[in-house]
PDB file of N, CA and C in Angstrom:
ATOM      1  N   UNK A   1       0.853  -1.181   0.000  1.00  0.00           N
ATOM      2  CA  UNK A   1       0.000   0.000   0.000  1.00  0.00           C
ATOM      3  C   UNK A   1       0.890   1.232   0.000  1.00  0.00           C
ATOM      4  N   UNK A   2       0.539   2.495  -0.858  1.00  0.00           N
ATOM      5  CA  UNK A   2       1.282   3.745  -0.695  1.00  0.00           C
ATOM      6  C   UNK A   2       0.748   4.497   0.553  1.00  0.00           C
ATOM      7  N   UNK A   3       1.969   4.990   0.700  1.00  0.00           N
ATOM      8  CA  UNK A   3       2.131   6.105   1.794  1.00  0.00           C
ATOM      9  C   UNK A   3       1.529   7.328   0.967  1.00  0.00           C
ATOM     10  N   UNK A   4       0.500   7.454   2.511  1.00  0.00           N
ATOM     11  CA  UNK A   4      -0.107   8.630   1.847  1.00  0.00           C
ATOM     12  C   UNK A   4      -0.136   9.897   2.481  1.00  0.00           C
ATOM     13  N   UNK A   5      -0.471  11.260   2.456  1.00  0.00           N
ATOM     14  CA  UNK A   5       0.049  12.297   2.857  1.00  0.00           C
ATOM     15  C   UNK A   5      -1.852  12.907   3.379  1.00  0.00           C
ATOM     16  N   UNK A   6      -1.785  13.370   4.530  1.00  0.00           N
ATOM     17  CA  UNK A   6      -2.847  13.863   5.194  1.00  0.00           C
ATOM     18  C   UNK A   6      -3.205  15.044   4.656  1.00  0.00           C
ATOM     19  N   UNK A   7      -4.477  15.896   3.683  1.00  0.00           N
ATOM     20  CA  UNK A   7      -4.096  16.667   2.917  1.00  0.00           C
ATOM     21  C   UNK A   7      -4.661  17.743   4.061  1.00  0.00           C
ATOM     22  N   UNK A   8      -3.900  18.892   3.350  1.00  0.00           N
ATOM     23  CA  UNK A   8      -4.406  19.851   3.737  1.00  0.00           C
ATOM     24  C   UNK A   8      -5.214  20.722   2.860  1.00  0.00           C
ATOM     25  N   UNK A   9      -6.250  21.229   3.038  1.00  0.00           N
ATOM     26  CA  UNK A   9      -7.168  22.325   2.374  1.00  0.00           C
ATOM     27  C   UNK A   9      -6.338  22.771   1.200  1.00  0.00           C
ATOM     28  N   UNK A  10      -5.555  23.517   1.556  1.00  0.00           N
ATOM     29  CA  UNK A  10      -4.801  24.376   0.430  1.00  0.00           C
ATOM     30  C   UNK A  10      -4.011  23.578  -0.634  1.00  0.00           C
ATOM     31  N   UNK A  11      -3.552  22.517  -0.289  1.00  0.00           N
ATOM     32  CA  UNK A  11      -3.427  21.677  -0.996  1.00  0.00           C
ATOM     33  C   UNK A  11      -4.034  21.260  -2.514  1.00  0.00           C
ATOM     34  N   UNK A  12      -5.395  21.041  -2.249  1.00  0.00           N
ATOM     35  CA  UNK A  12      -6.193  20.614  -3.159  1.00  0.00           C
ATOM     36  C   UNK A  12      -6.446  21.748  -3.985  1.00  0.00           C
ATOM     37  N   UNK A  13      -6.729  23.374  -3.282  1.00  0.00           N
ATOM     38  CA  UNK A  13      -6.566  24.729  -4.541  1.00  0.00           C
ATOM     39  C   UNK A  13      -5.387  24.420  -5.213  1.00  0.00           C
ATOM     40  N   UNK A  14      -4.344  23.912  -4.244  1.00  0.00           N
ATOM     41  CA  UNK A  14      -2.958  24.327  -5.561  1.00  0.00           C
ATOM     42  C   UNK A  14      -2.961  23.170  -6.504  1.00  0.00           C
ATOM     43  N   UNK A  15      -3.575  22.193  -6.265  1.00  0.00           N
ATOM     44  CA  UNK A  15      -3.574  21.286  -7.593  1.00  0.00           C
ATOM     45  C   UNK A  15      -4.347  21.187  -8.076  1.00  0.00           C
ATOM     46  N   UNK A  16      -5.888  22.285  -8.318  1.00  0.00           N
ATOM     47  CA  UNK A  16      -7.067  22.833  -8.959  1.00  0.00           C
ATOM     48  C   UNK A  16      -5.868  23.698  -9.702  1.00  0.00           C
ATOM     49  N   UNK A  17      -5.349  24.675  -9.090  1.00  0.00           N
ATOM     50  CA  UNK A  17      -4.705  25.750  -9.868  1.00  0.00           C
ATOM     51  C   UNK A  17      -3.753  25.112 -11.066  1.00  0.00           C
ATOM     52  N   UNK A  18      -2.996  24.146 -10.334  1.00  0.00           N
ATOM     53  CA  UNK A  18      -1.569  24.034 -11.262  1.00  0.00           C
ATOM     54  C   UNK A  18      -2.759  22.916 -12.594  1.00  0.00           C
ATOM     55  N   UNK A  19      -3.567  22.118 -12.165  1.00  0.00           N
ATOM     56  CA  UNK A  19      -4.473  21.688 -13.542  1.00  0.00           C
ATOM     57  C   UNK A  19      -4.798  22.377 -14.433  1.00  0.00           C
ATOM     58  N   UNK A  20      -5.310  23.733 -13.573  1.00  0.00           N
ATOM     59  CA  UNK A  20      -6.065  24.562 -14.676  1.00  0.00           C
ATOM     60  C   UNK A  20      -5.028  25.492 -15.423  1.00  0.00           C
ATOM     61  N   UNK A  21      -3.673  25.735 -14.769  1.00  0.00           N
ATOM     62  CA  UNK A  21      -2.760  26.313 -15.614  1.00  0.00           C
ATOM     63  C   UNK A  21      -2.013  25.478 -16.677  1.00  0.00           C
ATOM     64  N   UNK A  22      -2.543  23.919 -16.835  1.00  0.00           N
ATOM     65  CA  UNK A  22      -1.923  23.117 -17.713  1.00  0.00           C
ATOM     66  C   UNK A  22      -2.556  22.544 -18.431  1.00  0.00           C
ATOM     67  N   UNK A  23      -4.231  23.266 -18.187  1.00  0.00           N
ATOM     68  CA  UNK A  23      -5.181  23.190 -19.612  1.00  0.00           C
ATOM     69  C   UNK A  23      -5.717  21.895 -19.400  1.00  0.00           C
ATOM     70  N   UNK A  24      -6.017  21.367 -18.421  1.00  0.00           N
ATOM     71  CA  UNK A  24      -6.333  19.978 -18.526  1.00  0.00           C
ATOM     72  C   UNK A  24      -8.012  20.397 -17.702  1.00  0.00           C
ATOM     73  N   UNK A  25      -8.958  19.399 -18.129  1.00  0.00           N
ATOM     74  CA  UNK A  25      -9.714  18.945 -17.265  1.00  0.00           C
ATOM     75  C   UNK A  25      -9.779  17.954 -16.285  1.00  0.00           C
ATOM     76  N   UNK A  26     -10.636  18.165 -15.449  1.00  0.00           N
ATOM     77  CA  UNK A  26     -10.538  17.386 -14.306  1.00  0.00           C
ATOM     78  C   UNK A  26     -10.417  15.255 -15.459  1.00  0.00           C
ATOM     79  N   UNK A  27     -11.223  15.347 -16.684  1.00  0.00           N
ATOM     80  CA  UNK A  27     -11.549  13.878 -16.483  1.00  0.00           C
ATOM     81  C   UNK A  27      -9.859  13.627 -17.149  1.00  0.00           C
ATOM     82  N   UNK A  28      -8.943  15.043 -18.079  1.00  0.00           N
ATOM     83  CA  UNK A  28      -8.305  14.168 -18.675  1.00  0.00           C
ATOM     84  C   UNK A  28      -7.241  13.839 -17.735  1.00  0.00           C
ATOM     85  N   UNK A  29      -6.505  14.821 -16.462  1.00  0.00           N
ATOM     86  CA  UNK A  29      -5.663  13.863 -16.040  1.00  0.00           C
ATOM     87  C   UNK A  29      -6.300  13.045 -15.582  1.00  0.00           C
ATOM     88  N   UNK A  30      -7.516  12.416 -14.998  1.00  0.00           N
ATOM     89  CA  UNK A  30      -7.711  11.173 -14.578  1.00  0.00           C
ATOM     90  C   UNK A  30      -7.175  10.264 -15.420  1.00  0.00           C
ATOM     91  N   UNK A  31      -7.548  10.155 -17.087  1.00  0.00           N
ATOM     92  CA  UNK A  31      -7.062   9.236 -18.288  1.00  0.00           C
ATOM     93  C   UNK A  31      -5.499   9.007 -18.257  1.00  0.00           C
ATOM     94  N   UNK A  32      -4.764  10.186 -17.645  1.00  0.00           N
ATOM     95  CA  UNK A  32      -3.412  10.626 -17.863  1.00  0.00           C
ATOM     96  C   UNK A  32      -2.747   9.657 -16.757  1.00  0.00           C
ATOM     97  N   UNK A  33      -3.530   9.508 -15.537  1.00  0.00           N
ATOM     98  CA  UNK A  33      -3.125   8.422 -14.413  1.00  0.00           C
ATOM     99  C   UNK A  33      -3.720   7.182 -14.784  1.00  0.00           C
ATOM    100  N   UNK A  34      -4.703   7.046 -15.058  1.00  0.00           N
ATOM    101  CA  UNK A  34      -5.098   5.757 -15.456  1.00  0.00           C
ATOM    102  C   UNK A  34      -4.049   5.063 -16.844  1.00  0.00           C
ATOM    103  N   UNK A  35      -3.675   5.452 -17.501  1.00  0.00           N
ATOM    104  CA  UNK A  35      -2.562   5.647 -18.211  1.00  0.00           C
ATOM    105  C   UNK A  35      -1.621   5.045 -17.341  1.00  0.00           C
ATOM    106  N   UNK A  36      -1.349   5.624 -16.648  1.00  0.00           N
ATOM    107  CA  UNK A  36       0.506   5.452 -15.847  1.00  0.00           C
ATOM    108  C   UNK A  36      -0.075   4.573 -14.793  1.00  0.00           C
ATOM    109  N   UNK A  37      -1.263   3.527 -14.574  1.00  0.00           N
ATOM    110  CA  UNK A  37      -1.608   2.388 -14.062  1.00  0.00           C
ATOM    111  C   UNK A  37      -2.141   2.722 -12.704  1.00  0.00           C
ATOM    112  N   UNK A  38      -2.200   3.922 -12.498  1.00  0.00           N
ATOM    113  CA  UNK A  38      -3.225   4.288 -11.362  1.00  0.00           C
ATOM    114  C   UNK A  38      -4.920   4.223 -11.026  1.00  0.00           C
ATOM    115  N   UNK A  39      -4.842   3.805 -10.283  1.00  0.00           N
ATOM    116  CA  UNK A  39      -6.785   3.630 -10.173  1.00  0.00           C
ATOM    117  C   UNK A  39      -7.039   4.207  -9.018  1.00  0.00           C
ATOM    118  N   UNK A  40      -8.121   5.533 -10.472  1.00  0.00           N
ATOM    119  CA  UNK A  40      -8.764   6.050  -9.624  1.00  0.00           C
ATOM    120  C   UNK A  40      -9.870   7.180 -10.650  1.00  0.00           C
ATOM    121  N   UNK A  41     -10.714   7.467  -9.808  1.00  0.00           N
ATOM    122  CA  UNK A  41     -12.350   7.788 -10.364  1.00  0.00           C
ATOM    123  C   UNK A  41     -11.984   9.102 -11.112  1.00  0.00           C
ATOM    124  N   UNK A  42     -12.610   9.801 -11.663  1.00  0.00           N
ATOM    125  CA  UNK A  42     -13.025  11.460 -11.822  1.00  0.00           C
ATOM    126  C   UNK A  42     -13.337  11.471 -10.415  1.00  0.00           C
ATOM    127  N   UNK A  43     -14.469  10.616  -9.780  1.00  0.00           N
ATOM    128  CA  UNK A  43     -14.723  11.451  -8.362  1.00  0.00           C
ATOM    129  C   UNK A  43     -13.492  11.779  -7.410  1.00  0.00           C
ATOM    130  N   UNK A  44     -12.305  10.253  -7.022  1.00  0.00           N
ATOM    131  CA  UNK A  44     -11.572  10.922  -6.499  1.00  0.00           C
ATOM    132  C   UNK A  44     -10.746  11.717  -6.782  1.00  0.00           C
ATOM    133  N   UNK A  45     -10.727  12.030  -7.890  1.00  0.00           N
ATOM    134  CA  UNK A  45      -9.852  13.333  -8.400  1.00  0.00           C
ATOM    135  C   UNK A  45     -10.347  14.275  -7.895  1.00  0.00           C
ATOM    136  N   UNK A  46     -11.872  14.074  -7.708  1.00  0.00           N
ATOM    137  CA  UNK A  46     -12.773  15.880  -7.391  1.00  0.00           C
ATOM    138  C   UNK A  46     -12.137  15.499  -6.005  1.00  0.00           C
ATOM    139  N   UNK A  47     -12.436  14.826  -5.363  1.00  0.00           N
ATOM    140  CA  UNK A  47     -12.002  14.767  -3.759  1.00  0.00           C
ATOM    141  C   UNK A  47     -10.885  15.465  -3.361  1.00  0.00           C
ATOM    142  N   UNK A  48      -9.583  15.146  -4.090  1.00  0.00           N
ATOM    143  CA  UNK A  48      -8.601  15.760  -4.401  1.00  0.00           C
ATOM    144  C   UNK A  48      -8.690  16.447  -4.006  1.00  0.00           C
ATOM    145  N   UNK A  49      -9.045  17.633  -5.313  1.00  0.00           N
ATOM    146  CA  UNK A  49      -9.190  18.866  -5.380  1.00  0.00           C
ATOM    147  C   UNK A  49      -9.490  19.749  -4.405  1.00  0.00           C
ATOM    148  N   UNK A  50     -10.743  18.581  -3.775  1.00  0.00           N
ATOM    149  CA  UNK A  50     -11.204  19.519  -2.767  1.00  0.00           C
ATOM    150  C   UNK A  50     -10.898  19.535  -1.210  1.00  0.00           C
ATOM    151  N   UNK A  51      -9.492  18.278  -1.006  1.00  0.00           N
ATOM    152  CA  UNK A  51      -9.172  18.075   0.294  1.00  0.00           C
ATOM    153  C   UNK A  51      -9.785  17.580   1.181  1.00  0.00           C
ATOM    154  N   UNK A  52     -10.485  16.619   0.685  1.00  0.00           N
ATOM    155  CA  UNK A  52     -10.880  15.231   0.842  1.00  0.00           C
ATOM    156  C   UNK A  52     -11.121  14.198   1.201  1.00  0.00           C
ATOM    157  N   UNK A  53      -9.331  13.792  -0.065  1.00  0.00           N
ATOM    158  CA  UNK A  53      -8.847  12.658   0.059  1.00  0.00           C
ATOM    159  C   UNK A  53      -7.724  12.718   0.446  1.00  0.00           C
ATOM    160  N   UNK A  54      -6.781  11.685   0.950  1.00  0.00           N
ATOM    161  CA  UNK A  54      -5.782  11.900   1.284  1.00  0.00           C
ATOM    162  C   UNK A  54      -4.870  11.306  -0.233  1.00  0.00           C
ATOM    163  N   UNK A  55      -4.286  12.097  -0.536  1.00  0.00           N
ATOM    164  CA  UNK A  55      -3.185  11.690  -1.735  1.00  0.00           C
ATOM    165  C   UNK A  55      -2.387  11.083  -1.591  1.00  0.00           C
ATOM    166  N   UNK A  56      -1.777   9.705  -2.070  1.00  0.00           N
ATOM    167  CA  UNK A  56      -0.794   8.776  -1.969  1.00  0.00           C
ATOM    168  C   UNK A  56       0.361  10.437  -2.502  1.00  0.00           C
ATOM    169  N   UNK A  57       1.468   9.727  -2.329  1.00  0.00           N
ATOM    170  CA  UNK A  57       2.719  10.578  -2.765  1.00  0.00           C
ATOM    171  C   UNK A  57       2.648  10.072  -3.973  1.00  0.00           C
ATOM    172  N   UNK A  58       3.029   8.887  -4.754  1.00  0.00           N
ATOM    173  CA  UNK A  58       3.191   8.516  -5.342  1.00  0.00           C
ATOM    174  C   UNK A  58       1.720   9.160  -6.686  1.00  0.00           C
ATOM    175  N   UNK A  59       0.585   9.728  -6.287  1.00  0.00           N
ATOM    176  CA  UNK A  59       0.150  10.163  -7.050  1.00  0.00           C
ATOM    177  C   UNK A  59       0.498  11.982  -7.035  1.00  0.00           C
ATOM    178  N   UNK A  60       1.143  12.007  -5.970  1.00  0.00           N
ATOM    179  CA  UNK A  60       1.744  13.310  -6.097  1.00  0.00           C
ATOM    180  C   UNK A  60       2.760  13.942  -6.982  1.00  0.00           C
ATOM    181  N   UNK A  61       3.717  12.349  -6.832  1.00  0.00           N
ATOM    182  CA  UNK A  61       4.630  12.945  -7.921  1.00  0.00           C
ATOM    183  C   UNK A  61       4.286  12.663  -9.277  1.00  0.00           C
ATOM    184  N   UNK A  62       3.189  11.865 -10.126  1.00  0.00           N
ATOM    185  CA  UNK A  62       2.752  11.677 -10.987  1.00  0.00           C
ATOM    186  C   UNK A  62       2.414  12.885 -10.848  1.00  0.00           C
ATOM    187  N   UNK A  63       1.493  14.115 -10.566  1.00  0.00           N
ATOM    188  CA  UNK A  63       0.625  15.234 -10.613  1.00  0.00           C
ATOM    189  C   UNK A  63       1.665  15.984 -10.660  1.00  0.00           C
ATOM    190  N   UNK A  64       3.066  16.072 -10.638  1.00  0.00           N
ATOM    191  CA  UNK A  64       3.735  16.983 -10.643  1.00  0.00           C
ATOM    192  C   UNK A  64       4.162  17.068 -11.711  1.00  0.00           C
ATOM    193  N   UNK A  65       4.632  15.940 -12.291  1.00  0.00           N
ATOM    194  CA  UNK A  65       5.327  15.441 -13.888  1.00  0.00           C
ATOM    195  C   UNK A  65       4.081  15.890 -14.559  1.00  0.00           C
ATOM    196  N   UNK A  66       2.794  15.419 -14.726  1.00  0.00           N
ATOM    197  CA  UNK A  66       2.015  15.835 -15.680  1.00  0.00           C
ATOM    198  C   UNK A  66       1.684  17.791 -15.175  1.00  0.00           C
ATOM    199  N   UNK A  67       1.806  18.086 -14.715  1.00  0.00           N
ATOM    200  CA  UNK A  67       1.749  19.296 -14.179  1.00  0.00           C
ATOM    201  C   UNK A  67       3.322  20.006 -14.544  1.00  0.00           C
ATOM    202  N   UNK A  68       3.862  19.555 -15.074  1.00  0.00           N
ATOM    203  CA  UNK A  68       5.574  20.608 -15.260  1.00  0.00           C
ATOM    204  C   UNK A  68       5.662  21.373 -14.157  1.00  0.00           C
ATOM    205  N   UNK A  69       4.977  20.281 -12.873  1.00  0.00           N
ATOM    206  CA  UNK A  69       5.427  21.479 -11.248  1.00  0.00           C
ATOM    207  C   UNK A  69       6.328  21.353 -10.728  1.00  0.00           C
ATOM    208  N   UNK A  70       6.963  22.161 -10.044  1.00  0.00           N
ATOM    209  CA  UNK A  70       7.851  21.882  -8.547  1.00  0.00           C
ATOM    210  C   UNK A  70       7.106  21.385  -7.314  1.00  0.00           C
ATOM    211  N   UNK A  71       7.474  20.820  -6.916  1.00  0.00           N
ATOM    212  CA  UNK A  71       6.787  19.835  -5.451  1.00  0.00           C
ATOM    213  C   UNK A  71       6.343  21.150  -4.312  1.00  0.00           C
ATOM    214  N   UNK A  72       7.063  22.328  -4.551  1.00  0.00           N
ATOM    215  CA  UNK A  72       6.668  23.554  -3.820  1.00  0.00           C
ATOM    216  C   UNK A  72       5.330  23.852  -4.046  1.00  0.00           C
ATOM    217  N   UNK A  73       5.208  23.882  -5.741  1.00  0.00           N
ATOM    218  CA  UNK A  73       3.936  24.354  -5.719  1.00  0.00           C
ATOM    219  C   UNK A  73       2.510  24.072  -5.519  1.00  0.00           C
ATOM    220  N   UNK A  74       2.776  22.754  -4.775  1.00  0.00           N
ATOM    221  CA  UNK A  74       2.045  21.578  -4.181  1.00  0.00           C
ATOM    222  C   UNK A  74       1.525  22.566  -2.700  1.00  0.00           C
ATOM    223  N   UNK A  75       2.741  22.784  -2.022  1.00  0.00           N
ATOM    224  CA  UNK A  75       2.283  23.274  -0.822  1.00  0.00           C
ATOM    225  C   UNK A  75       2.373  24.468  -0.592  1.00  0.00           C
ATOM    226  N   UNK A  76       2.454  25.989  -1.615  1.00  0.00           N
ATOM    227  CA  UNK A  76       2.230  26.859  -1.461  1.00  0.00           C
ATOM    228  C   UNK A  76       1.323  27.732  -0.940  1.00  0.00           C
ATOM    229  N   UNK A  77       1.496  28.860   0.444  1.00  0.00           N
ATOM    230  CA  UNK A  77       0.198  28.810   0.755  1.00  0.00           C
ATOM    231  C   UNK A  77       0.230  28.317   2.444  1.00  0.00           C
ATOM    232  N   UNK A  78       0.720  27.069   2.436  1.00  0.00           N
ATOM    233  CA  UNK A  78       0.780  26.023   3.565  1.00  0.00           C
ATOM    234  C   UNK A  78       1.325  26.575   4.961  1.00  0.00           C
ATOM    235  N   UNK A  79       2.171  27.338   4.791  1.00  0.00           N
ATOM    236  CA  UNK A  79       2.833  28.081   5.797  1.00  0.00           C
ATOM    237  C   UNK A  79       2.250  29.451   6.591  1.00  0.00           C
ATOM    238  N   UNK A  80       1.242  29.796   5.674  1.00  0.00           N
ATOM    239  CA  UNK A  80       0.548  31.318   6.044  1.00  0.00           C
ATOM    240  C   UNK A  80      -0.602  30.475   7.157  1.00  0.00           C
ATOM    241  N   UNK A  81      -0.928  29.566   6.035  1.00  0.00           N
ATOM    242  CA  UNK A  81      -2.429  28.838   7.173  1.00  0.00           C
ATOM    243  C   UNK A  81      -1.365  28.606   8.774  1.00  0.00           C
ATOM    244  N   UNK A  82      -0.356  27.692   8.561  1.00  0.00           N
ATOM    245  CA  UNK A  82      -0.345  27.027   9.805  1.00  0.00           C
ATOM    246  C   UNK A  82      -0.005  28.547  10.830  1.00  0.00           C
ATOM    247  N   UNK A  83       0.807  29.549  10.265  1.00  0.00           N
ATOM    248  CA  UNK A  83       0.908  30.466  11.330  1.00  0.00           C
ATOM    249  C   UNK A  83      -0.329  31.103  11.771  1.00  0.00           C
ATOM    250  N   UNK A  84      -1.285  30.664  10.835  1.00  0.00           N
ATOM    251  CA  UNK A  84      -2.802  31.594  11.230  1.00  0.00           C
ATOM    252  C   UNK A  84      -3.293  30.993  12.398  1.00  0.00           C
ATOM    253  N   UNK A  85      -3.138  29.673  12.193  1.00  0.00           N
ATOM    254  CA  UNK A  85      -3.738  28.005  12.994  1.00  0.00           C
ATOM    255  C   UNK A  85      -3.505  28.515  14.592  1.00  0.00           C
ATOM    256  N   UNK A  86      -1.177  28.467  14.571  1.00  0.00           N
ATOM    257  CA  UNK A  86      -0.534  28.843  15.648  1.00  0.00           C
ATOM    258  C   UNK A  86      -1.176  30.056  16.477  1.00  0.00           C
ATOM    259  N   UNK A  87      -1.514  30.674  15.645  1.00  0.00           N
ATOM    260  CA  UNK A  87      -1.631  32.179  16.639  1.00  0.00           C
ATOM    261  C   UNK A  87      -2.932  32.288  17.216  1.00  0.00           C
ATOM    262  N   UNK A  88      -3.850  31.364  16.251  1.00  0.00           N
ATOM    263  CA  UNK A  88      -5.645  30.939  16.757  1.00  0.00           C
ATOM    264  C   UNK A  88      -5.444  30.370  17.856  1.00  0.00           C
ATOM    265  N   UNK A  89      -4.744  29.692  17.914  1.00  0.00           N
ATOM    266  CA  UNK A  89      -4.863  28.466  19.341  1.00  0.00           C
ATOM    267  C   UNK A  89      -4.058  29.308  20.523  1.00  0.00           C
ATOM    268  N   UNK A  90      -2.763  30.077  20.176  1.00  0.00           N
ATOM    269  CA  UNK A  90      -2.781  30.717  21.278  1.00  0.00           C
ATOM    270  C   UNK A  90      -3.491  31.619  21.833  1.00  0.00           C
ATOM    271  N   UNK A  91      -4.031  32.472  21.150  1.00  0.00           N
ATOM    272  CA  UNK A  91      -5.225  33.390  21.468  1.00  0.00           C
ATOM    273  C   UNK A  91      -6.022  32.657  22.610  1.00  0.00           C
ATOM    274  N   UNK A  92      -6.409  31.220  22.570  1.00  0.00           N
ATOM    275  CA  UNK A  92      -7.773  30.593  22.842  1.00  0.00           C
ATOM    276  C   UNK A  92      -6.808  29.882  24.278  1.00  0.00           C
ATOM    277  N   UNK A  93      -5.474  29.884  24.108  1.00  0.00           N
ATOM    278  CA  UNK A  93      -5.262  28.856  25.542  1.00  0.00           C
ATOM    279  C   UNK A  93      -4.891  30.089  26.739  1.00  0.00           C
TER     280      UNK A  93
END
């Protein structure tokens, strides 16, 4: 079984974004992984997207190659939330 990565929210915008900057629709990378022997729906792709599902890595780095991304631009974003998170919870303790 792949190791899979606990997503976070922002997550799933940046790989809505980096899709839609590479002209693809949601069904064709599905075809594009199903292709490279991955199984998995249009739905969990929407799941994806929408932070969800939890993403194997291994479909991460497939999404990066078909995406011409850097693995950064996976978690861009990621760092503003958690200091927002940090400073919520201290407020509250």
């Amino acid at each position: 079984m792949g190791q899979k990565i606990k997503q976070d929210w922002q997550i799933g915008n940046n790989i809505r974004a980096l899709r839609r900057r590479a002209g693809f629709t949601q069904e064709e990378v599905v075809a594009k992984l199903q292709l490279q022997g991955f199984e998995i729906s249009r739905s969990s792709y929407s799941q994806i997207e929408c932070g969800t599902y939890n993403i194997r890595v291994s479909e991460l780095v497939a999404l990066s190659k078909l995406f011409q991304a850097d693995f950064n631009a996976f978690f861009e974003g990621l760092d503003k939330e958690y200091d927002t998170a940090c400073k919520s919870a201290a407020i509250r303790i």
